[in-house]
PDB file of N, CA and C in Angstrom:
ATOM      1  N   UNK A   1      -7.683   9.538  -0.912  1.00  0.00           N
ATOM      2  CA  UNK A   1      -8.828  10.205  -1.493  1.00  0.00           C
ATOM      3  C   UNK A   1      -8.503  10.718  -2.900  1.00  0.00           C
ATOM      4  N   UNK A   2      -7.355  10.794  -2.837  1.00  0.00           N
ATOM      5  CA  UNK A   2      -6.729  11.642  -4.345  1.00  0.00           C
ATOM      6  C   UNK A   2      -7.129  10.557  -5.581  1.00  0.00           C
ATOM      7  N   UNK A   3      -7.102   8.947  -5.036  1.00  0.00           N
ATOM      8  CA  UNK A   3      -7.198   8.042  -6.304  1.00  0.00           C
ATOM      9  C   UNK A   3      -8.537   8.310  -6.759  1.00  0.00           C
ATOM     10  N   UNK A   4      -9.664   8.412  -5.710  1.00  0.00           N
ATOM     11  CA  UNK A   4     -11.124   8.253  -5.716  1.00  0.00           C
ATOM     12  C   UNK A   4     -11.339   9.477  -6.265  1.00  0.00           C
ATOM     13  N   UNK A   5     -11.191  10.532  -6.224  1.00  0.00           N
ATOM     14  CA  UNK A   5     -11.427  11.647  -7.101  1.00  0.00           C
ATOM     15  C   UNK A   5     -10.648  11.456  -8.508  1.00  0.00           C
ATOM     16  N   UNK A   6      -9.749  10.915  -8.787  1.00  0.00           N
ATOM     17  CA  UNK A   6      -9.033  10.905  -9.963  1.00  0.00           C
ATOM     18  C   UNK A   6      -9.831   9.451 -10.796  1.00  0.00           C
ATOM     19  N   UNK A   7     -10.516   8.719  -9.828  1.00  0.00           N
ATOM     20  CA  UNK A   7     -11.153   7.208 -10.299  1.00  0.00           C
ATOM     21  C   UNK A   7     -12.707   7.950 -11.228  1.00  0.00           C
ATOM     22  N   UNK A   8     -13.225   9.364 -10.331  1.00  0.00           N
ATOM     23  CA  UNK A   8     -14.767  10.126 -10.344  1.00  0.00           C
ATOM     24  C   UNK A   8     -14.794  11.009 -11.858  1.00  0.00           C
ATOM     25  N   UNK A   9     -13.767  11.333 -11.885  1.00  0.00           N
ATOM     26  CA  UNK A   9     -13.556  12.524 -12.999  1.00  0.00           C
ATOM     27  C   UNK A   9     -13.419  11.720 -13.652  1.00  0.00           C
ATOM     28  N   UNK A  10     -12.232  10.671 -13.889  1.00  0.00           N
ATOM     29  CA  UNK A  10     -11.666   9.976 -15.030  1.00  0.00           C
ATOM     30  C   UNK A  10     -13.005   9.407 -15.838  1.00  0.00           C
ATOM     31  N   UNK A  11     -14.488   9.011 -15.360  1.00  0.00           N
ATOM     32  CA  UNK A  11     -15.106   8.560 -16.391  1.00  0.00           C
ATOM     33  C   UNK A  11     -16.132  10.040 -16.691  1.00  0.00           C
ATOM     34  N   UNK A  12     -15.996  11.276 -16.269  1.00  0.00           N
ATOM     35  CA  UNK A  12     -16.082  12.030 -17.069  1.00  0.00           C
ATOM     36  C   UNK A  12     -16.199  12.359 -18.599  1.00  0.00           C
ATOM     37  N   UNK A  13     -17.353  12.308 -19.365  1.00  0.00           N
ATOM     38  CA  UNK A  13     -17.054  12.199 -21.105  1.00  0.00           C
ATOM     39  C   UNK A  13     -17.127  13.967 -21.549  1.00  0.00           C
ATOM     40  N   UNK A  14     -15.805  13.445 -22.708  1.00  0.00           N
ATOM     41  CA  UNK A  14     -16.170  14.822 -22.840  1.00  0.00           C
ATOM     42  C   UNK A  14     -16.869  14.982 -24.305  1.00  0.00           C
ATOM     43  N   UNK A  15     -17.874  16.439 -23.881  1.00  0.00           N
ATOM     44  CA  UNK A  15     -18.593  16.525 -24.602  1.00  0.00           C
ATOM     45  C   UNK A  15     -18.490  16.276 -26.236  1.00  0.00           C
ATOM     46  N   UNK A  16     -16.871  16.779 -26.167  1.00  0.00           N
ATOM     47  CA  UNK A  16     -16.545  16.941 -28.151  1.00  0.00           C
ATOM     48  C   UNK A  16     -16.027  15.963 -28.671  1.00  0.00           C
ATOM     49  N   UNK A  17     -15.625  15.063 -27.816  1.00  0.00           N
ATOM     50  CA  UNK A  17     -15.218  13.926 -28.253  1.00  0.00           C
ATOM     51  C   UNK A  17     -16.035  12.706 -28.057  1.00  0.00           C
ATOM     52  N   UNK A  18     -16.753  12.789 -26.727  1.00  0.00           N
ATOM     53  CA  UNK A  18     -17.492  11.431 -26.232  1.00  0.00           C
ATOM     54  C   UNK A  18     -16.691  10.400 -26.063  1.00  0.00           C
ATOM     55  N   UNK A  19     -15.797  10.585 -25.484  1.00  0.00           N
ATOM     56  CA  UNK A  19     -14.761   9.764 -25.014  1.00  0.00           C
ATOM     57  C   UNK A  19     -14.331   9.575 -23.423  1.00  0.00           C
ATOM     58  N   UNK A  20     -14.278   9.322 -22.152  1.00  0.00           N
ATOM     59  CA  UNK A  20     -14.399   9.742 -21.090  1.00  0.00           C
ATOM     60  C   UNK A  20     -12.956  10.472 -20.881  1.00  0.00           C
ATOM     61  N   UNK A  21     -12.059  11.164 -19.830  1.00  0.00           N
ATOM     62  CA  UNK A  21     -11.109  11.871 -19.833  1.00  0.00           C
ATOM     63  C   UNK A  21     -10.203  10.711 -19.028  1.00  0.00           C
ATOM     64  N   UNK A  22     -10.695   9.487 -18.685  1.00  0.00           N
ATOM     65  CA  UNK A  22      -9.391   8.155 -18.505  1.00  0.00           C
ATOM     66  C   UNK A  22      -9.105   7.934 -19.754  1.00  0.00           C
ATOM     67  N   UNK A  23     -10.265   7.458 -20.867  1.00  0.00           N
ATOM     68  CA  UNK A  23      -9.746   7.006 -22.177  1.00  0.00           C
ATOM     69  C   UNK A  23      -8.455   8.211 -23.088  1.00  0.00           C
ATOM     70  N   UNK A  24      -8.956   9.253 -22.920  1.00  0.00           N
ATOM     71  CA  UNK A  24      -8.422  10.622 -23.008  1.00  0.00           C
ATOM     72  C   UNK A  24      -6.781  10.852 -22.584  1.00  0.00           C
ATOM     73  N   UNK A  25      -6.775   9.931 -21.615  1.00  0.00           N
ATOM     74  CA  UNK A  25      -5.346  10.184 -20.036  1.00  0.00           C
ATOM     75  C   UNK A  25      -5.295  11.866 -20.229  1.00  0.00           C
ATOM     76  N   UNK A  26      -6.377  12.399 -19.595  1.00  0.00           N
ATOM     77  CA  UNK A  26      -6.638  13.691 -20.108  1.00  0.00           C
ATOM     78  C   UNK A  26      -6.366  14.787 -18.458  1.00  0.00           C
ATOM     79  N   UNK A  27      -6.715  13.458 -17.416  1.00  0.00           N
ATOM     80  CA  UNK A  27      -5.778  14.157 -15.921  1.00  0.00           C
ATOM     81  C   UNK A  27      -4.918  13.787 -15.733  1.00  0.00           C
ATOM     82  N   UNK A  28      -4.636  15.381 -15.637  1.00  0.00           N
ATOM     83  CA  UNK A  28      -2.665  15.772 -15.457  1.00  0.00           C
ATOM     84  C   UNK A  28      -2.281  15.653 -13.673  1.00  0.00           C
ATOM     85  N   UNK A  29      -3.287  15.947 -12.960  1.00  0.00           N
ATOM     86  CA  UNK A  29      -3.078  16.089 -11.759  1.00  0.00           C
ATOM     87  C   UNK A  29      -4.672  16.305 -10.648  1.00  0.00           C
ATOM     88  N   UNK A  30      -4.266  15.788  -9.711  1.00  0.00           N
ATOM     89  CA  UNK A  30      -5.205  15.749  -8.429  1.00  0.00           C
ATOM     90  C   UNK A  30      -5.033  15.697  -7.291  1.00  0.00           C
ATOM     91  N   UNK A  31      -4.823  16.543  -6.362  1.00  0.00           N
ATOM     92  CA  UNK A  31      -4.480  16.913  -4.963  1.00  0.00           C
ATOM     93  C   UNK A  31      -6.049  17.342  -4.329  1.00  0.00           C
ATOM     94  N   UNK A  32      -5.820  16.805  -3.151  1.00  0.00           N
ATOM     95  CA  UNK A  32      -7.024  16.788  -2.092  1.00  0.00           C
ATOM     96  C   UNK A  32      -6.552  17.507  -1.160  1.00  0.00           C
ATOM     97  N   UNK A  33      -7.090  18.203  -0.261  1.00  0.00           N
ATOM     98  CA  UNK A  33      -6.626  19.073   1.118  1.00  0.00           C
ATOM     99  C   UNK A  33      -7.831  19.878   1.627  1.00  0.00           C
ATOM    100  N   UNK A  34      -8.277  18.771   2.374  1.00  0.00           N
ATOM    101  CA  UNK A  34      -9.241  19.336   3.507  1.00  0.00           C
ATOM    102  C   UNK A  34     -10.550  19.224   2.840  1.00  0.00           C
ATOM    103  N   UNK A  35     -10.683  18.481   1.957  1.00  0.00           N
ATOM    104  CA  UNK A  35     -12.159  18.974   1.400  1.00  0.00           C
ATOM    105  C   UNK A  35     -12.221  18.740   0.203  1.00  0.00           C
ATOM    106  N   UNK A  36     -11.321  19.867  -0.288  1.00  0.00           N
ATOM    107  CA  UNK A  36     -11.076  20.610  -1.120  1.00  0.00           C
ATOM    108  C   UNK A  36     -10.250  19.661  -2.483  1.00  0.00           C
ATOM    109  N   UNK A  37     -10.909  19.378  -3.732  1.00  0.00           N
ATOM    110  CA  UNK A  37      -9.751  18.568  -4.527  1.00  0.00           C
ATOM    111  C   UNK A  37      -9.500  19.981  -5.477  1.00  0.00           C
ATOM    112  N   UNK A  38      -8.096  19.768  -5.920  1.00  0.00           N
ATOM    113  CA  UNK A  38      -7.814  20.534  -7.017  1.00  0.00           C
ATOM    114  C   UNK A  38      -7.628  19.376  -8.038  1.00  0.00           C
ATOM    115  N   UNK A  39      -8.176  19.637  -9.566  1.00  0.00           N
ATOM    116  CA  UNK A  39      -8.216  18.898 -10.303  1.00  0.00           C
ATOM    117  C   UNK A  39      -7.530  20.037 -12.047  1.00  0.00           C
ATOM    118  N   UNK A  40      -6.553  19.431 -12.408  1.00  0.00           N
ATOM    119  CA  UNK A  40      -5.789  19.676 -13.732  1.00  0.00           C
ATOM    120  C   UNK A  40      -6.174  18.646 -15.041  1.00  0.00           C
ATOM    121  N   UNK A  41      -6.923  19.263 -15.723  1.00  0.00           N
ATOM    122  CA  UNK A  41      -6.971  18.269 -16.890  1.00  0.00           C
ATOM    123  C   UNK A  41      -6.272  18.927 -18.255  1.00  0.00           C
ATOM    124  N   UNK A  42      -6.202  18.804 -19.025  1.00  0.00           N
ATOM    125  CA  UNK A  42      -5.685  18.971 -20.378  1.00  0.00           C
ATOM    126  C   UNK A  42      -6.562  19.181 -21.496  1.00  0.00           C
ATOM    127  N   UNK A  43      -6.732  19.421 -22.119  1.00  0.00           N
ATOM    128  CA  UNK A  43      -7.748  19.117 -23.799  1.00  0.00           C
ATOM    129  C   UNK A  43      -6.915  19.814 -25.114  1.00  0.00           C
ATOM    130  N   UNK A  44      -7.055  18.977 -25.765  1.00  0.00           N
ATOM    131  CA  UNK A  44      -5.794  19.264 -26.883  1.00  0.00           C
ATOM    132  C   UNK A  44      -6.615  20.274 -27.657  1.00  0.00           C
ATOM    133  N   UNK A  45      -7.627  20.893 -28.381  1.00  0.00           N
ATOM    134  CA  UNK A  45      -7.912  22.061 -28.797  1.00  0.00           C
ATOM    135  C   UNK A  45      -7.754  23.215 -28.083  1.00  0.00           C
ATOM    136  N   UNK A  46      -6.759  24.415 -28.018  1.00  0.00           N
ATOM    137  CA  UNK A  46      -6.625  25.820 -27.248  1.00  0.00           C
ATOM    138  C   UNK A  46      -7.964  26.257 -27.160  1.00  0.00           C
ATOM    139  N   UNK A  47      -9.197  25.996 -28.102  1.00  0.00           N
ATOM    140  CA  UNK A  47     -10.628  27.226 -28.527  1.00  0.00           C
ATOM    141  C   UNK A  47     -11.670  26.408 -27.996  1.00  0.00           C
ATOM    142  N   UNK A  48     -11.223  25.234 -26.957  1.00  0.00           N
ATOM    143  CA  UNK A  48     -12.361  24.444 -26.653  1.00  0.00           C
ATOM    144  C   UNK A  48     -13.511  24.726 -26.016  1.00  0.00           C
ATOM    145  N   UNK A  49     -14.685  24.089 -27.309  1.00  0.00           N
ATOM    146  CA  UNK A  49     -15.702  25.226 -26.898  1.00  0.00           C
ATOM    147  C   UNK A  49     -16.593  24.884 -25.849  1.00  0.00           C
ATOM    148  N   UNK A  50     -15.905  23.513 -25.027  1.00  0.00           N
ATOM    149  CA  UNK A  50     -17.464  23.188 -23.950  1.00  0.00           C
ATOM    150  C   UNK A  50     -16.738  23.256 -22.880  1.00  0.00           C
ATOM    151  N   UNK A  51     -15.862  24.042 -22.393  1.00  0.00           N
ATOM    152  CA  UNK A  51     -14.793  24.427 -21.107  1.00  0.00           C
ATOM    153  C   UNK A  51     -15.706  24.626 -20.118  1.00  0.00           C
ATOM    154  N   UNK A  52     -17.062  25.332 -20.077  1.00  0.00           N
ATOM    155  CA  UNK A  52     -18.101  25.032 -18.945  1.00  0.00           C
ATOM    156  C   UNK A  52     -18.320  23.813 -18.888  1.00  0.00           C
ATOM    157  N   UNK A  53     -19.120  23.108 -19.857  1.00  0.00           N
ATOM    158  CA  UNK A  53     -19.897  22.264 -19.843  1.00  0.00           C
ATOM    159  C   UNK A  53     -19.160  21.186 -18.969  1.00  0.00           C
ATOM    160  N   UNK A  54     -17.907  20.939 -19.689  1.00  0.00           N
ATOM    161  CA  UNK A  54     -16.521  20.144 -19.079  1.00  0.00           C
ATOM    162  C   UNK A  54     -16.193  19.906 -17.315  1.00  0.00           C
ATOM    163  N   UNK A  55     -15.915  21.490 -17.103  1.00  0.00           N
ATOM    164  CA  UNK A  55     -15.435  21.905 -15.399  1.00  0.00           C
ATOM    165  C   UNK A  55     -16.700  21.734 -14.845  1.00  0.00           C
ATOM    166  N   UNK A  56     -18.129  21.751 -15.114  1.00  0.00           N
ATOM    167  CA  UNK A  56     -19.332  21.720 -14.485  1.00  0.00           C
ATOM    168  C   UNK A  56     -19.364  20.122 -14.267  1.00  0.00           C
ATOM    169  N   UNK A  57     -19.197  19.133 -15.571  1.00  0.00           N
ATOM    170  CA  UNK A  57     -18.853  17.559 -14.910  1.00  0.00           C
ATOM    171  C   UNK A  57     -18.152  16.926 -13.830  1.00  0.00           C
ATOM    172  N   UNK A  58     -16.994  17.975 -14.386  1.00  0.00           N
ATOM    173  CA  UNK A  58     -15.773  17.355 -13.352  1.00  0.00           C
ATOM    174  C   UNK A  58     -16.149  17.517 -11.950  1.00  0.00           C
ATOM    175  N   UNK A  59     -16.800  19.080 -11.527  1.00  0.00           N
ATOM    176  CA  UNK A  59     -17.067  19.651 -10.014  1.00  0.00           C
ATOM    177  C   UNK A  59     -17.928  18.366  -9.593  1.00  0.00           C
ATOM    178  N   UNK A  60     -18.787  18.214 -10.587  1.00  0.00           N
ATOM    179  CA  UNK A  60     -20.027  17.306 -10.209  1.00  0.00           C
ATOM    180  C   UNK A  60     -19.441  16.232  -9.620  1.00  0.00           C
ATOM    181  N   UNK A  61     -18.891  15.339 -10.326  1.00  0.00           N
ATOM    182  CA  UNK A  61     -17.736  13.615 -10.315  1.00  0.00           C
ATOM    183  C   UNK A  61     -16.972  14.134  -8.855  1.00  0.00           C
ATOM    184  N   UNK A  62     -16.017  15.411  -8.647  1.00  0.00           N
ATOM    185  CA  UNK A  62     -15.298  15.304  -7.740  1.00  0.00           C
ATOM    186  C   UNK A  62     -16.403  15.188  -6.705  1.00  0.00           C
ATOM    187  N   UNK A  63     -17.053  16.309  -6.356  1.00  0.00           N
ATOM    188  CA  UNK A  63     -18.183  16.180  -5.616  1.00  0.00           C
ATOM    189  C   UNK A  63     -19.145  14.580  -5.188  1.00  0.00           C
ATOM    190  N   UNK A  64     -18.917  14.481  -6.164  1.00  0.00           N
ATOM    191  CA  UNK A  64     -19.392  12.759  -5.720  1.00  0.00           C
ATOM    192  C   UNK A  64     -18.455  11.516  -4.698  1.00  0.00           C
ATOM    193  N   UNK A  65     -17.868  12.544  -4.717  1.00  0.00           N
ATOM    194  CA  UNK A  65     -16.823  11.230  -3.684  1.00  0.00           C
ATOM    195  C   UNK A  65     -17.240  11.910  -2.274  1.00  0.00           C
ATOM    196  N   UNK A  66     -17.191  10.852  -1.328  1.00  0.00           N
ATOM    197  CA  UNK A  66     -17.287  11.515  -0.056  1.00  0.00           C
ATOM    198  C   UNK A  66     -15.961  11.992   0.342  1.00  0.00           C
ATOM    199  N   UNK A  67     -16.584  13.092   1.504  1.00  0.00           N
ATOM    200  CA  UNK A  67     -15.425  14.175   2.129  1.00  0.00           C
ATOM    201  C   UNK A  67     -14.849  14.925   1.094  1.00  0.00           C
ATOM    202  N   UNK A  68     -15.314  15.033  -0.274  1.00  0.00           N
ATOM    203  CA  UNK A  68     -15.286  16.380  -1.382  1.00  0.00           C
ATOM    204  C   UNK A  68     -16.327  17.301  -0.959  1.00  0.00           C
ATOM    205  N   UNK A  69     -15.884  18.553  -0.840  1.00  0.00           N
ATOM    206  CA  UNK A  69     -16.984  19.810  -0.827  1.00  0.00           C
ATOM    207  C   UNK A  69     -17.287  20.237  -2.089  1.00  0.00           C
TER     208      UNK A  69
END
């Protein structure tokens, strides 16, 4: 399940770049357990200003895989 959530996010675009976060290699990490994915991405600006906009995609994408809550 870990690939399929890491397959969901990865075409994730991000907003400031418009680039998706595979083109990006922008996930660092993805663990699944019970439901539940934890997802680590990266973005090379510290002041990045669409950090909602961003984690609100990603929930969405993980969420799209079945057996994600």
């Amino acid at each position: 399940m870990n690939d399929a959530v890491r397959a969901a996010i990865g075409q994730v675009v991000d907003p400031q770049l418009g680039r998706t976060l595979e083109e990006l290699d922008a996930v660092r990490a993805v663990t699944v357990d019970k439901g539940r994915a934890v997802v680590a991405v990266s973005v090379a600006d510290p002041d990045y200003p669409y950090g909602d906009r961003l984690t609100a995609a990603i929930e969405e994408a993980a969420r799209s895989v079945a057996g994600i809550d």
